[in-house]
N, C-alpha and C. Protein backbone atom coordinates (compact mmCIF):
# COMPACT_ATOMS: atom_id res chain seq x y z
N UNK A 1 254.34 -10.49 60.58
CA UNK A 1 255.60 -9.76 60.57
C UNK A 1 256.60 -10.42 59.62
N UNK A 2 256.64 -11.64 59.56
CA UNK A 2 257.22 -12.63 58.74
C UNK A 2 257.56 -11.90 57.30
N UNK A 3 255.80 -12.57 57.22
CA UNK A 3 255.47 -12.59 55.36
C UNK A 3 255.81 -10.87 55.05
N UNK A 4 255.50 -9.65 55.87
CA UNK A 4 256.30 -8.07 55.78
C UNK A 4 257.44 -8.46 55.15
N UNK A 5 258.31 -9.04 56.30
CA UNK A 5 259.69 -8.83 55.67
C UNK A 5 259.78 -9.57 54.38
N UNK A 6 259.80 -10.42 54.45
CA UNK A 6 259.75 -11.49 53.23
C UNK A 6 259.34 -10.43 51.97
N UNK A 7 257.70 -10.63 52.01
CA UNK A 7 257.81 -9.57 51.20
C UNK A 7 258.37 -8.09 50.67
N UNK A 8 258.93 -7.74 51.42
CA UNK A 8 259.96 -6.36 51.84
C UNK A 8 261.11 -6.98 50.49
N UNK A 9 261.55 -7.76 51.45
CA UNK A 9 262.60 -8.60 50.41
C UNK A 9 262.81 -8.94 48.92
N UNK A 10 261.09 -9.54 48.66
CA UNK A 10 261.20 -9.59 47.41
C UNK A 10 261.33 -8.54 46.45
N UNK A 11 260.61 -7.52 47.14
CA UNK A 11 260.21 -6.06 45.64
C UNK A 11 261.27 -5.50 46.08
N UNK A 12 262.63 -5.47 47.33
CA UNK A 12 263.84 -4.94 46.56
C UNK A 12 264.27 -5.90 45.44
N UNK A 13 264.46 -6.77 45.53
CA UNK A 13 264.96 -7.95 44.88
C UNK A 13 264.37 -8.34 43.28
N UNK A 14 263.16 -7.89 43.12
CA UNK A 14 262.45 -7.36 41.62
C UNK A 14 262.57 -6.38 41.21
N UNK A 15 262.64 -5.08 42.21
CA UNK A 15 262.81 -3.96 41.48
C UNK A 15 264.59 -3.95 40.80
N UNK A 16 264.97 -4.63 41.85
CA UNK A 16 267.03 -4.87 40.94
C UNK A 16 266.83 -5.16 39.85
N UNK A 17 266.01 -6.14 39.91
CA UNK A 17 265.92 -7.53 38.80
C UNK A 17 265.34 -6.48 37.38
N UNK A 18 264.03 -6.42 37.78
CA UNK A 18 263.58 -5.45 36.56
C UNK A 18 264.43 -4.64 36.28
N UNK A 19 264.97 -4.00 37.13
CA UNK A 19 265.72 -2.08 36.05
C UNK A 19 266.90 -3.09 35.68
N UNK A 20 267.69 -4.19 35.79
CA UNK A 20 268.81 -4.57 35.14
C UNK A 20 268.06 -5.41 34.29
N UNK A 21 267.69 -6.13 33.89
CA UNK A 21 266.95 -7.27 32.63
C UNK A 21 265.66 -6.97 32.76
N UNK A 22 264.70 -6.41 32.18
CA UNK A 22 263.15 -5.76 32.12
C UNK A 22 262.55 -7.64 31.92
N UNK A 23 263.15 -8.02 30.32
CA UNK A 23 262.57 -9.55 30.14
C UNK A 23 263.14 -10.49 31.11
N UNK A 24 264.08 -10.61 31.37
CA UNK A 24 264.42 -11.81 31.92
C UNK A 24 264.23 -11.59 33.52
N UNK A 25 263.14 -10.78 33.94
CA UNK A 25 262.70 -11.10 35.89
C UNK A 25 261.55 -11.15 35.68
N UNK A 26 260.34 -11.42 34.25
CA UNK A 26 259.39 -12.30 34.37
C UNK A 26 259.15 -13.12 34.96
N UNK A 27 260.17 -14.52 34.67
CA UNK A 27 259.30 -15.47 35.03
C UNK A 27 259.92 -15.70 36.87
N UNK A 28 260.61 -15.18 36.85
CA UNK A 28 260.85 -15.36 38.54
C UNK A 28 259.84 -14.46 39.43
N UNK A 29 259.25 -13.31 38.34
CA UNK A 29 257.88 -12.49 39.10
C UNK A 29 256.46 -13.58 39.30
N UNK A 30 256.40 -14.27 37.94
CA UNK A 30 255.43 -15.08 37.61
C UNK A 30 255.25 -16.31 38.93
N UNK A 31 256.97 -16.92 39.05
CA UNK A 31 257.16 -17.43 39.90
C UNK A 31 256.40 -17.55 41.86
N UNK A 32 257.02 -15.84 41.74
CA UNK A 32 256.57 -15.66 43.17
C UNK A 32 255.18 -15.44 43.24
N UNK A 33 254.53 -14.89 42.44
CA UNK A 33 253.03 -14.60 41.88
C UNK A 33 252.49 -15.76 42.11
N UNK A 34 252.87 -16.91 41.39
CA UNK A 34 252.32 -18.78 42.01
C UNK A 34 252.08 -18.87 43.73
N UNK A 35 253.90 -18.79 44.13
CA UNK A 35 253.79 -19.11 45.37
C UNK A 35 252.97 -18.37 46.29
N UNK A 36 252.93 -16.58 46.47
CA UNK A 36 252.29 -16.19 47.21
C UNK A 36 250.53 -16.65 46.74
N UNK A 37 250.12 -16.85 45.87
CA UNK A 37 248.70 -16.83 45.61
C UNK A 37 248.61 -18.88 45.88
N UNK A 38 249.72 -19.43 46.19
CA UNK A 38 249.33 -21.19 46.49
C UNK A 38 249.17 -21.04 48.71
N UNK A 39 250.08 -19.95 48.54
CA UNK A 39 249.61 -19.29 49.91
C UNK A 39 248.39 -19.15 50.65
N UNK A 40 247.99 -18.25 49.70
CA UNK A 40 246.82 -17.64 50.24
C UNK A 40 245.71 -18.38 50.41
N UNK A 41 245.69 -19.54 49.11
CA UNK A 41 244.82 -20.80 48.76
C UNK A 41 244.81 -21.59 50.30
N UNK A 42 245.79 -21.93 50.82
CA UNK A 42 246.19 -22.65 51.89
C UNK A 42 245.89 -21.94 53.04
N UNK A 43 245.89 -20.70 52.89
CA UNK A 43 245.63 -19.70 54.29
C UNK A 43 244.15 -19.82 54.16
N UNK A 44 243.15 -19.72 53.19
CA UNK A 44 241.89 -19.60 53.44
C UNK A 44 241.19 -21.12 53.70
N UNK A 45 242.48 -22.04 54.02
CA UNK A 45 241.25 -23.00 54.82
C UNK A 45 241.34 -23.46 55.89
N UNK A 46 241.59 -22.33 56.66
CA UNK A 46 241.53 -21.83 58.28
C UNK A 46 239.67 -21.91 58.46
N UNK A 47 239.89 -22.21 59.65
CA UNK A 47 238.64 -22.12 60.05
C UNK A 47 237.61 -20.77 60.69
N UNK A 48 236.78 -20.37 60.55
CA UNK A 48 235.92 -19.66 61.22
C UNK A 48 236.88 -17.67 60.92
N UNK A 49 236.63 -16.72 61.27
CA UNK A 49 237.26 -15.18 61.14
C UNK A 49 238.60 -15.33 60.99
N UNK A 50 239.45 -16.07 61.29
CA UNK A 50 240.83 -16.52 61.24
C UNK A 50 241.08 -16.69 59.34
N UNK A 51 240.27 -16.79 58.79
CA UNK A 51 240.50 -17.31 57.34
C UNK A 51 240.81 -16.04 57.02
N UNK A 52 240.01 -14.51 56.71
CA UNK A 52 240.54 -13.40 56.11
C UNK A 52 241.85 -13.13 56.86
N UNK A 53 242.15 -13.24 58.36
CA UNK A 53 242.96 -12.87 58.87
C UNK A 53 244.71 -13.22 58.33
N UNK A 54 244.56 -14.48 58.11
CA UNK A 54 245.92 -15.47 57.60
C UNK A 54 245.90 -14.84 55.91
N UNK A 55 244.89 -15.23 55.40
CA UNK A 55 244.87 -14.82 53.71
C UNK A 55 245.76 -13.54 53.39
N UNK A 56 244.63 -12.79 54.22
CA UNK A 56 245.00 -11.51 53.57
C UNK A 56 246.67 -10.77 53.40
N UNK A 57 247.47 -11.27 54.21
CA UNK A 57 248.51 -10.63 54.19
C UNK A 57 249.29 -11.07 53.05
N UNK A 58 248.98 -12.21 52.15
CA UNK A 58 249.58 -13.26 51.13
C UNK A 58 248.99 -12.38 49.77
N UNK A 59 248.06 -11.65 50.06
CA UNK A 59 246.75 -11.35 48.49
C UNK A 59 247.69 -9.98 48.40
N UNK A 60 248.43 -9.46 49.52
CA UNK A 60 248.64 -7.83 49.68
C UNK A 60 249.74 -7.42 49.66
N UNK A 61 250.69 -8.90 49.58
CA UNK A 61 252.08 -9.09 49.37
C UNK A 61 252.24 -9.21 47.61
N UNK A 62 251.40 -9.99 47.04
CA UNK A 62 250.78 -10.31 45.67
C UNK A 62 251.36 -8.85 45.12
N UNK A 63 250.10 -8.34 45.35
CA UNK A 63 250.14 -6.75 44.51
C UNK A 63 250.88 -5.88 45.05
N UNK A 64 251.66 -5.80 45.87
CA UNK A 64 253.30 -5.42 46.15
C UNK A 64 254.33 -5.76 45.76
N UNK A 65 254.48 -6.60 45.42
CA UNK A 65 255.49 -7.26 44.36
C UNK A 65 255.28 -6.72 42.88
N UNK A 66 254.27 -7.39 42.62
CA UNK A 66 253.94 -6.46 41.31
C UNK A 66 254.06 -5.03 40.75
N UNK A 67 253.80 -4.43 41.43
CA UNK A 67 253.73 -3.18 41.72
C UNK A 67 256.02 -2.81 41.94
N UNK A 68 256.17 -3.12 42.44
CA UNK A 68 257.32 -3.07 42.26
C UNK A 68 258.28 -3.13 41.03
N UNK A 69 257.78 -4.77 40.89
CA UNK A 69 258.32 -4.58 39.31
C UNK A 69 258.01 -4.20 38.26
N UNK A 70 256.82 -3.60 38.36
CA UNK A 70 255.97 -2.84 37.17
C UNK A 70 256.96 -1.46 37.47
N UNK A 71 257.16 -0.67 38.89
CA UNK A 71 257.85 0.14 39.27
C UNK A 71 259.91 0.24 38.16
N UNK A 72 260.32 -0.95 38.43
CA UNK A 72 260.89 -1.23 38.18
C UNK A 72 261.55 -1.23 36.69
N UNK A 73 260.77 -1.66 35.97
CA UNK A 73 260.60 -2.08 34.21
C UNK A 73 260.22 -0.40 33.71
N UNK A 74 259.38 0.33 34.33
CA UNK A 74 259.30 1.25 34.00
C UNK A 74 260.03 2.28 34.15
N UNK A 75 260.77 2.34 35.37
CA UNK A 75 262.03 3.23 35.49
C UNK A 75 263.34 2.80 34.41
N UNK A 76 263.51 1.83 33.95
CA UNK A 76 264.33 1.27 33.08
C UNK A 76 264.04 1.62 31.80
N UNK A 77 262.91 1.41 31.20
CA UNK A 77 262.47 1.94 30.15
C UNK A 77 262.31 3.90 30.12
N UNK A 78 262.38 4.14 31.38
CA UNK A 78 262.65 5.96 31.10
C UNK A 78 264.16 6.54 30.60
N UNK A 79 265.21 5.41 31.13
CA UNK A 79 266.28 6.01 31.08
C UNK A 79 266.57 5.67 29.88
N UNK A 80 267.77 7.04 29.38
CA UNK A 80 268.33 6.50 27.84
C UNK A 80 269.34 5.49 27.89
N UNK A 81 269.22 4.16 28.05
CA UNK A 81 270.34 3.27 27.92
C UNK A 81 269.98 2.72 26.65
């Protein structure tokens, strides 16, 4: 429920980022891209069915974020500014 919100948090917080500066919310995407995937590294060395269980919510937060700010950069680049 945590890592939800959290993640919830971030892709409003990228999608801002992207549609106001497209270049400059790279590297803070790149950023969170590290942390959730040093996550997941750490979640899979749980022991025994518990390992997909912990991982997975870190791999799925990953490509939600992304996805956001890809969301993001691209709505910015539609409009005529």
């Amino acid at each position: 429920m945590i890592v939800f919100l959290i993640a919830l948090l971030t892709c409003v917080i990228l999608f801002v980022a992207t549609f106001l500066a497209p270049q400059l919310s790279r590297k803070p995407q790149y950023r969170i891209d590290k942390l959730l995937a040093k996550a997941a590294g750490k979640a899979s060395h749980a022991p025994g069915p518990l390992r997909k269980l912990i991982a997975q919510p870190f791999g799925k937060s990953e490509k939600v974020t992304n996805k956001s700010a890809r969301a993001g950069r691209k709505t910015r680049f539609k409009l005529p500014f």
